[in-house]
Protein backbone atom coordinates (compact mmCIF):
# COMPACT_ATOMS: atom_id res chain seq x y z
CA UNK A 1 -16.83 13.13 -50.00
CA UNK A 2 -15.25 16.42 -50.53
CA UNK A 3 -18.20 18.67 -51.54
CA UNK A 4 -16.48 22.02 -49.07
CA UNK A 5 -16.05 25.50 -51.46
CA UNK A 6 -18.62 27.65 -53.02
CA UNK A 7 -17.77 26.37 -56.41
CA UNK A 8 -18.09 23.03 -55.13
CA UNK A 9 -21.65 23.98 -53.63
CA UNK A 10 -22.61 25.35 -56.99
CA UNK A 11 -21.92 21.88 -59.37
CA UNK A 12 -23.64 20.45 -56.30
CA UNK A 13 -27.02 21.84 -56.56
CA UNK A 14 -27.08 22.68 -60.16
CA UNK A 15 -29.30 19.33 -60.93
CA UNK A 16 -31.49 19.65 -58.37
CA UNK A 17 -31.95 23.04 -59.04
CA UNK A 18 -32.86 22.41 -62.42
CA UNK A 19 -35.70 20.05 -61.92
CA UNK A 20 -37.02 22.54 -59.02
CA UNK A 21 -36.78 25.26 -60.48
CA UNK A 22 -38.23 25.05 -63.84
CA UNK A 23 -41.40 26.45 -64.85
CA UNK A 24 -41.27 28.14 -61.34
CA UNK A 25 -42.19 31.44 -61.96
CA UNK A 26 -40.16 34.13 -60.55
CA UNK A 27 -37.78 31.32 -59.12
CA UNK A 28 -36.39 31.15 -62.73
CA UNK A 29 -34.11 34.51 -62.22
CA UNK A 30 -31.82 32.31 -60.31
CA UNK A 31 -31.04 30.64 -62.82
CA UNK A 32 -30.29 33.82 -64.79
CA UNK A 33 -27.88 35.78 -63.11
CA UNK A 34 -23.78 36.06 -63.86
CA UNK A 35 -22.26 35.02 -61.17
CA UNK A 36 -23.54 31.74 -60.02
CA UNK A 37 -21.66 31.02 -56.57
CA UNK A 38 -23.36 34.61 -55.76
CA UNK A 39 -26.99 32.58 -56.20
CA UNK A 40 -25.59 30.18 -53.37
CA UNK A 41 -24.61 32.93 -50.97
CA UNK A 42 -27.05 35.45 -51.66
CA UNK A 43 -30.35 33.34 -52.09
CA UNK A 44 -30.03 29.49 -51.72
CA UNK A 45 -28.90 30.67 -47.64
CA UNK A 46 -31.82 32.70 -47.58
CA UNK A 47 -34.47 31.57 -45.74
CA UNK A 48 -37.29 32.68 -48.38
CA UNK A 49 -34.86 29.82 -50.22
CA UNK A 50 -35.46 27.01 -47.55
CA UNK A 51 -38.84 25.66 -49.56
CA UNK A 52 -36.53 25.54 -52.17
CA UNK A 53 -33.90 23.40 -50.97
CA UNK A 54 -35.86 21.09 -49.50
CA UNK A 55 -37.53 19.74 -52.95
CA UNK A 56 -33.72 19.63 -54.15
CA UNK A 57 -32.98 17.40 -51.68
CA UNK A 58 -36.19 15.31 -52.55
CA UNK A 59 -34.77 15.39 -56.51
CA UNK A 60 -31.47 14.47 -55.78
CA UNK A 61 -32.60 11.67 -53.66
CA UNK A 62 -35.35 10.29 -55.67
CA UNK A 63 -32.43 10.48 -58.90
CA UNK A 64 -30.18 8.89 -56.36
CA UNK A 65 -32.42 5.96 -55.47
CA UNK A 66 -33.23 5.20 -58.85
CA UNK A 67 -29.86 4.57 -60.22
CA UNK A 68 -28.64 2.91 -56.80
CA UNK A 69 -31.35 0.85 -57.49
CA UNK A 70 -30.27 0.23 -61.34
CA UNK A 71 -26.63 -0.66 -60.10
CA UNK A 72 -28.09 -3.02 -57.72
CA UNK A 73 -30.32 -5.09 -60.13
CA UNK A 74 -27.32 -5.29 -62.88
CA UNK A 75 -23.88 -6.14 -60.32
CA UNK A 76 -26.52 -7.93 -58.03
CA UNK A 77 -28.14 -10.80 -60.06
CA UNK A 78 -31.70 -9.40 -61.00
CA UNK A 79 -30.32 -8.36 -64.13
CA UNK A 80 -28.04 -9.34 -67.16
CA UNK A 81 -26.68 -7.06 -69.74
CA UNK A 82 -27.91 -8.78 -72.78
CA UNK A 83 -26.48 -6.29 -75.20
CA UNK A 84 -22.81 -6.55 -74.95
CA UNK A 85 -22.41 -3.00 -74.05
CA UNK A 86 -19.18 -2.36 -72.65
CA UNK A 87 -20.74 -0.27 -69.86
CA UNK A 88 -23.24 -2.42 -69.11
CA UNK A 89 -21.04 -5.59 -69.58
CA UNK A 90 -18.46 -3.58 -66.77
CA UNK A 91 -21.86 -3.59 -64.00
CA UNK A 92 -23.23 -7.00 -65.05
CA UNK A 93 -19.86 -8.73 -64.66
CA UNK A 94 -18.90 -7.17 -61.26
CA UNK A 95 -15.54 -5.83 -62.91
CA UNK A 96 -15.35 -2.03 -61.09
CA UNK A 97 -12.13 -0.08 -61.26
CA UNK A 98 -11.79 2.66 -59.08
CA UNK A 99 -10.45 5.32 -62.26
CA UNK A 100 -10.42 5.56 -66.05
CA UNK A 101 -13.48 3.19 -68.07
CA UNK A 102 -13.67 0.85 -65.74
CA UNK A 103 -14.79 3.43 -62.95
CA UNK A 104 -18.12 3.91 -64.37
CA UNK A 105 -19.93 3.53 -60.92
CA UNK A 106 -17.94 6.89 -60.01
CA UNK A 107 -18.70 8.90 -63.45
CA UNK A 108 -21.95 8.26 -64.17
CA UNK A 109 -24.64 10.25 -63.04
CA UNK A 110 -28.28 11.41 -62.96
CA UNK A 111 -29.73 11.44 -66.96
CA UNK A 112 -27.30 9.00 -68.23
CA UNK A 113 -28.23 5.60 -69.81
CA UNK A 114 -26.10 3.69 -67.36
CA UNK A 115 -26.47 2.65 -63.33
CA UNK A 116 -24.74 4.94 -61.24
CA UNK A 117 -23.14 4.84 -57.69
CA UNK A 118 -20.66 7.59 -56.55
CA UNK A 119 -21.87 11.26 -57.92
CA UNK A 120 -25.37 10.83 -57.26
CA UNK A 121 -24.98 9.33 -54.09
CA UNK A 122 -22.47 12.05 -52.86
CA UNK A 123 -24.38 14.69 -54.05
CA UNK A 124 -27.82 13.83 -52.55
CA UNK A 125 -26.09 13.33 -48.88
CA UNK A 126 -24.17 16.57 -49.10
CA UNK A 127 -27.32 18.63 -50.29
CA UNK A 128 -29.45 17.04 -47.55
CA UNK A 129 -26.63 18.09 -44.81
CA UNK A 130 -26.32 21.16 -46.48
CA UNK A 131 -29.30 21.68 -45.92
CA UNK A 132 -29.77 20.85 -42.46
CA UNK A 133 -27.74 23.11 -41.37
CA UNK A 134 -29.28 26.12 -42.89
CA UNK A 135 -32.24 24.66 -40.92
CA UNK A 136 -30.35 24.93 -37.74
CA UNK A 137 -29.20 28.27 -38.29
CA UNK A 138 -33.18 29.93 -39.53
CA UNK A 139 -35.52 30.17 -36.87
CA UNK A 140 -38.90 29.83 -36.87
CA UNK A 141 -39.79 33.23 -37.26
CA UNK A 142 -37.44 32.83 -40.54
CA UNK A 143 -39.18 29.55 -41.61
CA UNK A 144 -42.33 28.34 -40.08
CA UNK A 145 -42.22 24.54 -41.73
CA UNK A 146 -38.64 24.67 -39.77
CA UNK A 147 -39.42 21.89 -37.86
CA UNK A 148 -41.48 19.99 -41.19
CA UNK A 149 -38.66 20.38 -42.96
CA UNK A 150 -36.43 18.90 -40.73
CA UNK A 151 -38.27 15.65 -40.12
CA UNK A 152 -38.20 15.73 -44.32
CA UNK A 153 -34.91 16.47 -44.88
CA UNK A 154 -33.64 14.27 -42.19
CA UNK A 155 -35.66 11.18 -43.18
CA UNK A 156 -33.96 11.91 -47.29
CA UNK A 157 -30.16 12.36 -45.53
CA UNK A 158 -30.84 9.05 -43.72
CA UNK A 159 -31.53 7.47 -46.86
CA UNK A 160 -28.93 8.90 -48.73
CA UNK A 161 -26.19 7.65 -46.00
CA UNK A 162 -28.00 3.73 -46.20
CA UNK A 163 -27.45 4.04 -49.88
CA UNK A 164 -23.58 4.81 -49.73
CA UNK A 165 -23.71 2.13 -46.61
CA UNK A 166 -25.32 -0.43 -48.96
CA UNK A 167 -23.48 0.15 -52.32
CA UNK A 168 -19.40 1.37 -51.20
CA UNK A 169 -17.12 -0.29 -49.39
CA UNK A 170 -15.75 2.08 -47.62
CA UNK A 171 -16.86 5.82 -47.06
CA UNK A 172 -15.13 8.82 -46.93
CA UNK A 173 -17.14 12.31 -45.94
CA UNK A 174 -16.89 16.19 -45.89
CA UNK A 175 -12.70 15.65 -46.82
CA UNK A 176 -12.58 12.81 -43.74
CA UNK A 177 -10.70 9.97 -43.44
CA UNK A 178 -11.62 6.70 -44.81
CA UNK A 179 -13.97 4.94 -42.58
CA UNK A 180 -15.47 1.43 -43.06
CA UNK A 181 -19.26 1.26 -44.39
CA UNK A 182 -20.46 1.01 -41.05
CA UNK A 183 -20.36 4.64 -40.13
CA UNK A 184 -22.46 5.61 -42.99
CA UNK A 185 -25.30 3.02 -41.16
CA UNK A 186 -24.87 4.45 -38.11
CA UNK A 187 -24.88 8.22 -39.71
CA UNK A 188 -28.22 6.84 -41.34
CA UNK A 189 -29.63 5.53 -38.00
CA UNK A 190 -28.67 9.08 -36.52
CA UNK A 191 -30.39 10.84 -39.44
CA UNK A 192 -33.93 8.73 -39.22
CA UNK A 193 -33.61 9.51 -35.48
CA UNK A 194 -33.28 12.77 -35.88
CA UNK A 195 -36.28 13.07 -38.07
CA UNK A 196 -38.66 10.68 -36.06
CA UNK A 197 -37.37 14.08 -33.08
CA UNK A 198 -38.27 16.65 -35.18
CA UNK A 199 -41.75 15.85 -35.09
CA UNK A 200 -41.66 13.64 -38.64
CA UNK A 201 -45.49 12.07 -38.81
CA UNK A 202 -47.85 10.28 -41.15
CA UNK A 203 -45.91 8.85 -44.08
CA UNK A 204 -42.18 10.74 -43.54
CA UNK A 205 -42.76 8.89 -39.62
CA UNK A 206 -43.04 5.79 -40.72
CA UNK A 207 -40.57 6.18 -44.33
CA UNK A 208 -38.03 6.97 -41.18
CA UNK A 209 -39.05 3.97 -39.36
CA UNK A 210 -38.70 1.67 -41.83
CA UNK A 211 -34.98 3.34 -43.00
CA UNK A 212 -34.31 3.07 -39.39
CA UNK A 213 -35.11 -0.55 -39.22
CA UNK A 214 -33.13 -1.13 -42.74
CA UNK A 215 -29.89 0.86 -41.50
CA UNK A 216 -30.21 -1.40 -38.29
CA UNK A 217 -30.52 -4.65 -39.80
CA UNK A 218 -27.47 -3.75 -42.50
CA UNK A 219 -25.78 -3.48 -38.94
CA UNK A 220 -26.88 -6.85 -37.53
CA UNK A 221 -29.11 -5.37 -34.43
CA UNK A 222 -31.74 -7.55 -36.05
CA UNK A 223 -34.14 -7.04 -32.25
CA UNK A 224 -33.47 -3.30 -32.25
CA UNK A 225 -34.51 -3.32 -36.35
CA UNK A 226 -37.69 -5.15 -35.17
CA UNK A 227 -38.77 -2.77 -32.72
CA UNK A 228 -38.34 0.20 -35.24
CA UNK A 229 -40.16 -1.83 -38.13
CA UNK A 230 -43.14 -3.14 -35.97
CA UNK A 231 -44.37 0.66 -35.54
CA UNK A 232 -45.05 0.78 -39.34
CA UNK A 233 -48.58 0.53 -40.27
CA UNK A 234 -50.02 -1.72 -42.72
CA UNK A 235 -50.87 -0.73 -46.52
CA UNK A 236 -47.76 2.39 -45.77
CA UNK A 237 -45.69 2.68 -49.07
CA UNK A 238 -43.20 5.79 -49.84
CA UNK A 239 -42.77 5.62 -53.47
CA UNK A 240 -40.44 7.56 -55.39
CA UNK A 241 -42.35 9.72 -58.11
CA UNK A 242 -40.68 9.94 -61.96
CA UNK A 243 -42.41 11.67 -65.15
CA UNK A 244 -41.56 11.87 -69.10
CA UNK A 245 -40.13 15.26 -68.52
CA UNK A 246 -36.85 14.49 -69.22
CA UNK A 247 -34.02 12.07 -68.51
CA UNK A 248 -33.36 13.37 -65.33
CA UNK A 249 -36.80 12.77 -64.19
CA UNK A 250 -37.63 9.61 -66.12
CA UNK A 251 -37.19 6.51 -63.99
CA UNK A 252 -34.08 5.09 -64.90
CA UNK A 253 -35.14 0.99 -64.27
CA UNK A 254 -37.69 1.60 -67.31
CA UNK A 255 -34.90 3.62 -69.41
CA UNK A 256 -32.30 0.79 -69.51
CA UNK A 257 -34.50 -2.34 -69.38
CA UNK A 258 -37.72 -1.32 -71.26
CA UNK A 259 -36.79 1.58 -73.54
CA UNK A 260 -33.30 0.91 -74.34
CA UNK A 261 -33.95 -3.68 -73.88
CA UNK A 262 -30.14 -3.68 -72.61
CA UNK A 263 -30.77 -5.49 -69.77
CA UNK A 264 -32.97 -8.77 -69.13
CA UNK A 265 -34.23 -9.97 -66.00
CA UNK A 266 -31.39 -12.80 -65.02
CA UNK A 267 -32.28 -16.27 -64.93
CA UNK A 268 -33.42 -17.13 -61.75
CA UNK A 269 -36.26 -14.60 -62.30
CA UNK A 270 -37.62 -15.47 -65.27
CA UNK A 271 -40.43 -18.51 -64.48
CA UNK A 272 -40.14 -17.67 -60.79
CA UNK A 273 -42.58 -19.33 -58.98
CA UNK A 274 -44.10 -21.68 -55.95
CA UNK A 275 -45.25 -24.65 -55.96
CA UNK A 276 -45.61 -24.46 -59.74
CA UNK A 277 -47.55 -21.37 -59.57
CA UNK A 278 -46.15 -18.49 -61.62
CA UNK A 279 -45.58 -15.41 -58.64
CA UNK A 280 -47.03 -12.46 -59.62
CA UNK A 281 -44.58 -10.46 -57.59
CA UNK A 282 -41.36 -11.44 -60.64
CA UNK A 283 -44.04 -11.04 -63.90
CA UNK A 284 -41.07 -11.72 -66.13
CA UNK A 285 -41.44 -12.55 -69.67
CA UNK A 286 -39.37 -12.68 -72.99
CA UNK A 287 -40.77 -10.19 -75.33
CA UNK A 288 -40.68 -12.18 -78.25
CA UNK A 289 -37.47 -9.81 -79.24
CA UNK A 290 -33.55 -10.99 -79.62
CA UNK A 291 -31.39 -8.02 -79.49
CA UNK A 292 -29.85 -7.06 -82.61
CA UNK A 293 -26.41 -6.91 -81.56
CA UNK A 294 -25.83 -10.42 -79.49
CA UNK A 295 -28.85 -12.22 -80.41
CA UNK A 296 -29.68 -12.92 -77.40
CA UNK A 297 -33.23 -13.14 -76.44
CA UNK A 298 -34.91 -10.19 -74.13
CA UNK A 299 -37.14 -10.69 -71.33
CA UNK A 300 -38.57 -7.83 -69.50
CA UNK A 301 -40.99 -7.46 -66.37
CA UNK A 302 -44.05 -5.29 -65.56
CA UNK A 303 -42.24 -3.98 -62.44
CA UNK A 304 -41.78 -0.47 -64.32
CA UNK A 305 -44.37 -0.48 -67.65
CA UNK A 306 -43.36 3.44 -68.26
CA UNK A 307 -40.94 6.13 -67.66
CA UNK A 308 -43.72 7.59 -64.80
CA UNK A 309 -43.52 3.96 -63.07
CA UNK A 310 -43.39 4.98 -59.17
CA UNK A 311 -40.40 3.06 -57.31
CA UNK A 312 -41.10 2.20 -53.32
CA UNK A 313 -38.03 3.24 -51.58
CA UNK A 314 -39.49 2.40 -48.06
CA UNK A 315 -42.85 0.03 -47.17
CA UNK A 316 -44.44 -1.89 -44.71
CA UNK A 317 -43.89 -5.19 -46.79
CA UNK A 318 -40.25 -4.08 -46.16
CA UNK A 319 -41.21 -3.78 -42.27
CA UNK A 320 -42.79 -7.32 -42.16
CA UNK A 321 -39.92 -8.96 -43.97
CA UNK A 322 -37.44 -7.23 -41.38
CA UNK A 323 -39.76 -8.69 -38.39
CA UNK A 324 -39.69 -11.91 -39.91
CA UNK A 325 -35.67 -12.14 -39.99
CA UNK A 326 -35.56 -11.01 -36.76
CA UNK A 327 -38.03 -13.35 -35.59
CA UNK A 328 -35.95 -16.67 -37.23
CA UNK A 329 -32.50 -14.56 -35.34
CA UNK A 330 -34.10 -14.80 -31.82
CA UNK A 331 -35.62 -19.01 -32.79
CA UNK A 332 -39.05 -17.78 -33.60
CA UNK A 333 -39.54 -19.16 -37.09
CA UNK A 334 -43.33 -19.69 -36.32
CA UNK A 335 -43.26 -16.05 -36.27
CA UNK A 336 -41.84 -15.62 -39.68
CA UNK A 337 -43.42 -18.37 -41.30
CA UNK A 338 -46.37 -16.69 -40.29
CA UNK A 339 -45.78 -13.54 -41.98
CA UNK A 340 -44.36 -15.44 -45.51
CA UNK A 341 -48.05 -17.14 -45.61
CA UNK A 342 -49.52 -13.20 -45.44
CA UNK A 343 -47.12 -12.68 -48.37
CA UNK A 344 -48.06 -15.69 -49.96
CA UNK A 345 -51.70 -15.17 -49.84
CA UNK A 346 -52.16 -11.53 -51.40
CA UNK A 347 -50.04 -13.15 -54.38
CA UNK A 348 -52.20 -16.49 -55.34
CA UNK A 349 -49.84 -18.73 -53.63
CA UNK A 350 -49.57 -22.37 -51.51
CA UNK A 351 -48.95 -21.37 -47.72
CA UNK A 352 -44.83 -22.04 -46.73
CA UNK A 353 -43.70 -25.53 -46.48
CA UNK A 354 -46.29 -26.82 -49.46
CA UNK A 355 -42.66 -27.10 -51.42
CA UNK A 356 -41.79 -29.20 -48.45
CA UNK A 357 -39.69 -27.14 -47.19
CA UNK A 358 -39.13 -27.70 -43.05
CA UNK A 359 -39.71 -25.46 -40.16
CA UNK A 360 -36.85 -25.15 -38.54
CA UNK A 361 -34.78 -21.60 -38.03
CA UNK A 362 -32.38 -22.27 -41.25
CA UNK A 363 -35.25 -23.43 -43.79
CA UNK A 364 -37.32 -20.37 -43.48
CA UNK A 365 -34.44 -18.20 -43.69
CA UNK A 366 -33.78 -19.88 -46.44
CA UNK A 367 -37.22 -18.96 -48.20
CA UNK A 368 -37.38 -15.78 -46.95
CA UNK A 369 -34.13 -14.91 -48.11
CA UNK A 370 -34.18 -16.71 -51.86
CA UNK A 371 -38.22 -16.06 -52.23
CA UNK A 372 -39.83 -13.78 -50.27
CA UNK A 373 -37.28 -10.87 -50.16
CA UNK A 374 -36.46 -11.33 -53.74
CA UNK A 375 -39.72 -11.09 -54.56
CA UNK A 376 -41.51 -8.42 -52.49
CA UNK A 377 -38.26 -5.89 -53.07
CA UNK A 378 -37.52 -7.23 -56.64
CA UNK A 379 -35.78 -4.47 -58.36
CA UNK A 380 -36.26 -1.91 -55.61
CA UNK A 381 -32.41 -1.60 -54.56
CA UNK A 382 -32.66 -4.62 -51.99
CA UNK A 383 -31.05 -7.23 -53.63
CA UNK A 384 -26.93 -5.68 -53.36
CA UNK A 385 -26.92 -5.83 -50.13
CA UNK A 386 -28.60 -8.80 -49.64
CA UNK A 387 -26.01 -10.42 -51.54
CA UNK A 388 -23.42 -8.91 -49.01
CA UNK A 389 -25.69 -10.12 -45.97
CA UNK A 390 -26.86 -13.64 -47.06
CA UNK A 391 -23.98 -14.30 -49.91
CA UNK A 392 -20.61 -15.80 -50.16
CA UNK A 393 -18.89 -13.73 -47.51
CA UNK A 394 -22.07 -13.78 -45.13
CA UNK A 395 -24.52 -16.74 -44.25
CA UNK A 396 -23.89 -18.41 -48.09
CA UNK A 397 -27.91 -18.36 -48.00
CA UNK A 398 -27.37 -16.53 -51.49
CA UNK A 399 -24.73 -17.30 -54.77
CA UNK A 400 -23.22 -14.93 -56.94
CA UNK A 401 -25.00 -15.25 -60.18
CA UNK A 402 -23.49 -15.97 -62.50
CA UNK A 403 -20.30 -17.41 -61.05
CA UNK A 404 -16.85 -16.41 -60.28
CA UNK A 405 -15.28 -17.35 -63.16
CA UNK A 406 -17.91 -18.08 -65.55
CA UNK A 407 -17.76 -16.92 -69.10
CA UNK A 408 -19.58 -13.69 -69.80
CA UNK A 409 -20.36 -14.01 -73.12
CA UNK A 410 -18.71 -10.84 -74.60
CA UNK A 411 -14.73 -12.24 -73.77
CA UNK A 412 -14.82 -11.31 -70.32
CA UNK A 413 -15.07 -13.44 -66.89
CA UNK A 414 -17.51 -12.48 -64.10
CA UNK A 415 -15.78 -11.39 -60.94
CA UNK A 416 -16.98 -10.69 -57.24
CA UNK A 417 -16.77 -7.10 -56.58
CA UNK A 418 -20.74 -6.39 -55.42
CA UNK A 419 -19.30 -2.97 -53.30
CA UNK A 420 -17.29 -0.25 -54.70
CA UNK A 421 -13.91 1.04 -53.37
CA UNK A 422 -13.90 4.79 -53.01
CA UNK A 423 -12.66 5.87 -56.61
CA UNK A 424 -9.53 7.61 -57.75
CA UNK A 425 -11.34 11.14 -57.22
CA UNK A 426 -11.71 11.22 -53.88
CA UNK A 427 -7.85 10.22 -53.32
CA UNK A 428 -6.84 12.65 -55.98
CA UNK A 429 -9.28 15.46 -53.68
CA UNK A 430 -9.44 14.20 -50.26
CA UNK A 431 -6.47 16.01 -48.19
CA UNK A 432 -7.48 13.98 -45.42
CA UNK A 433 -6.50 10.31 -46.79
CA UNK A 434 -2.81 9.89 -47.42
CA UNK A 435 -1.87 10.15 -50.82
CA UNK A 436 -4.38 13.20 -51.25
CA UNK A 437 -4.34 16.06 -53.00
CA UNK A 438 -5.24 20.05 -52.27
């Protein structure tokens, strides 16, 4: 995305920069000054700066995530806009256009009320490279974590590259052509690599790992994702800190579905269980509210009980559930069905197959896919892709919920867009892609 100029640089860090940087002593005179694309020149590319930029690519990330996340649960079936908000109602039906009200996935941003895709997204991966290469310029004499920070910083980028991978359907970068979604995995792969090189260890090692392993299995190398993922020790979570500070910082899954009850969890997670037994992993439950505009009734979850709820962006439940669909790919379901009873122990639950489900390959991909996955990542940004993996277009494991076609309640019909195209802004900016502008 075209993110080149000093201005440019500027609207780009000014977020981050604002979460860093407040309360931050001496820091705050940066804030201060008259000419602002003078504080990028002058001070962010200073190397005193580099401790700096690093936690701004941490904020812009973590902001990122959390919306990429909140897009994902509303245009990929783990939510429902119950409110009849028409920019909720745009997300829940799966109804994107790529300019004017219907391009909310490319105006929203970090702080609003709403999902969003495009500016967060583009932001967090440019700040990240930025980044990078002011650590390839500063030597260690200039900044002894150099090589800490580059294991961090790589580790974010890579993350930042699966998300535009996972949620676009096509990529554009840094005023390039358009290129299909599969560069930005194998940009990601490059990026975890890169950090696991730089010396990454302890939890950025294995939060690269398990990117790594995602990034290759959102490219089908299903063996080379196991490899990565079976280095990933057990009880390793990398959650994604919020706080009350502000909206910015609040985590935006609790804004939208518990503070502002817009969204419900959609039907096929509310009474999710096995085997009759209620999983603990979907607590979904109707509050006992209707909302006052539609009536409708509103469930929530405990998944996020307050605006400081952590989200995990990378885990080693992610790892195991990687193993096991590489395991059922090369005709080891034993293997898999293996690791589903692990899952289904630490919740309460009847060991696989007590649903009478079978053994063979397709059945337990079957449960892994509709149960296990859904469950163990439930509302932690896994579900989109999934969808594109397992649903219509890919094995048919999965089914758009609610239907093509199906009535959406507020005059509209629910469509089958679960990417977005790149929007009108980057045509209108890119002078790379036809069509584009200066």
């Amino acid at each position: 995305m075209k993110m080149t100029n000093t201005s440019t640089k500027f609207h780009a860090l000014t977020l981050s920069l604002a979460v860093t940087l407040a309360g931050c002593g001496a820091l705050d005179d940066l804030l201060e000054v008259d000419a602002p694309s003078q504080v990028i020149a002058s001070d962010l590319e200073n190397p005193a700066a580099a401790g700096l930029m690093v936690n701004s690519v941490a904020n812009e990330v973590r902001c990122a995530y959390a919306y990429f996340a909140a897009a994902g649960a509303i245009t990929g079936n783990e939510w429902r806009d119950v409110s009849n908000n028409t920019v909720l109602n745009i997300w829940d039906s799966r109804t994107h256009d790529t300019s004017g009200y219907g391009a909310q996935y490319a105006s929203a941003d970090c702080g609003s009320s709403q999902p969003a895709i495009y500016k967060p997204q583009s932001r967090a991966r440019w700040i990240a490279d930025f980044t990078l290469g002011l650590l390839d310029d500063w030597t260690v004499a200039d900044v002894p974590e150099k090589a800490e920070y580059q294991a961090l910083v790589n580790m974010y980028a890579g993350f930042a590259y699966l998300m535009m991978g996972e949620s676009m359907c096509e990529v554009a970068f840094d005023n390039g052509p358009v290129q299909d979604r599969g560069t930005a995995f194998s940009t990601a792969v490059a990026r975890f690599d890169a950090s696991i090189s730089a010396g990454a260890s302890g939890d950025v090692l294995h939060a690269a790992q398990v990117g790594k392993a995602r990034a290759q299995l959102d490219q089908g190398d299903l063996a080379g994702a196991a490899v990565t993922a079976a280095s990933v020790p057990s009880g390793f979570v990398w959650n994604l800190a919020f706080s009350d500070a502000s909206n910015v910082t609040r985590n935006t899954l609790w804004n939208i579905s518990v503070d502002d009850e817009n969204v419900s969890p959609a039907e096929p997670y509310r009474n999710f269980a096995y085997n009759g037994v209620a999983d603990p992993r979907v607590n979904t439950f109707y509050t006992g509210n209707d909302h006052p505009r539609t009536g409708l009734e509103i469930w929530n979850s405990d998944k996020f009980p307050n605006a400081s709820s952590p989200l995990e962006m990378a885990s080693y439940a992610e790892a195991q559930l990687i193993i096991a669909e590489a395991a059922i790919a090369a005709g080891n379901p034993g293997e898999a069905i293996a690791i589903i009873n692990n899952f289904h122990s630490a919740a309460g639950l009847d060991a696989y197959g007590a649903e009478g489900e079978a053994s063979d390959a397709q059945s337990v991909l079957e449960h892994l896919i509709r149960h296990t996955r859904a469950a163990e990542l439930f509302l932690e940004g896994q579900h989109l892709y999934d969808l594109t993996r397992h649903g219509p277009s890919g094995t048919g494991i999965l089914s758009l919920y609610p239907a093509v076609g199906v009535d959406d309640g507020f005059g509209g019909q629910y469509s089958n867009q679960i990417c977005f195209d790149l929007p009108a802004t980057e045509f209108q900016n890119n002078t790379t892609i036809v069509g584009g502008g200066g």
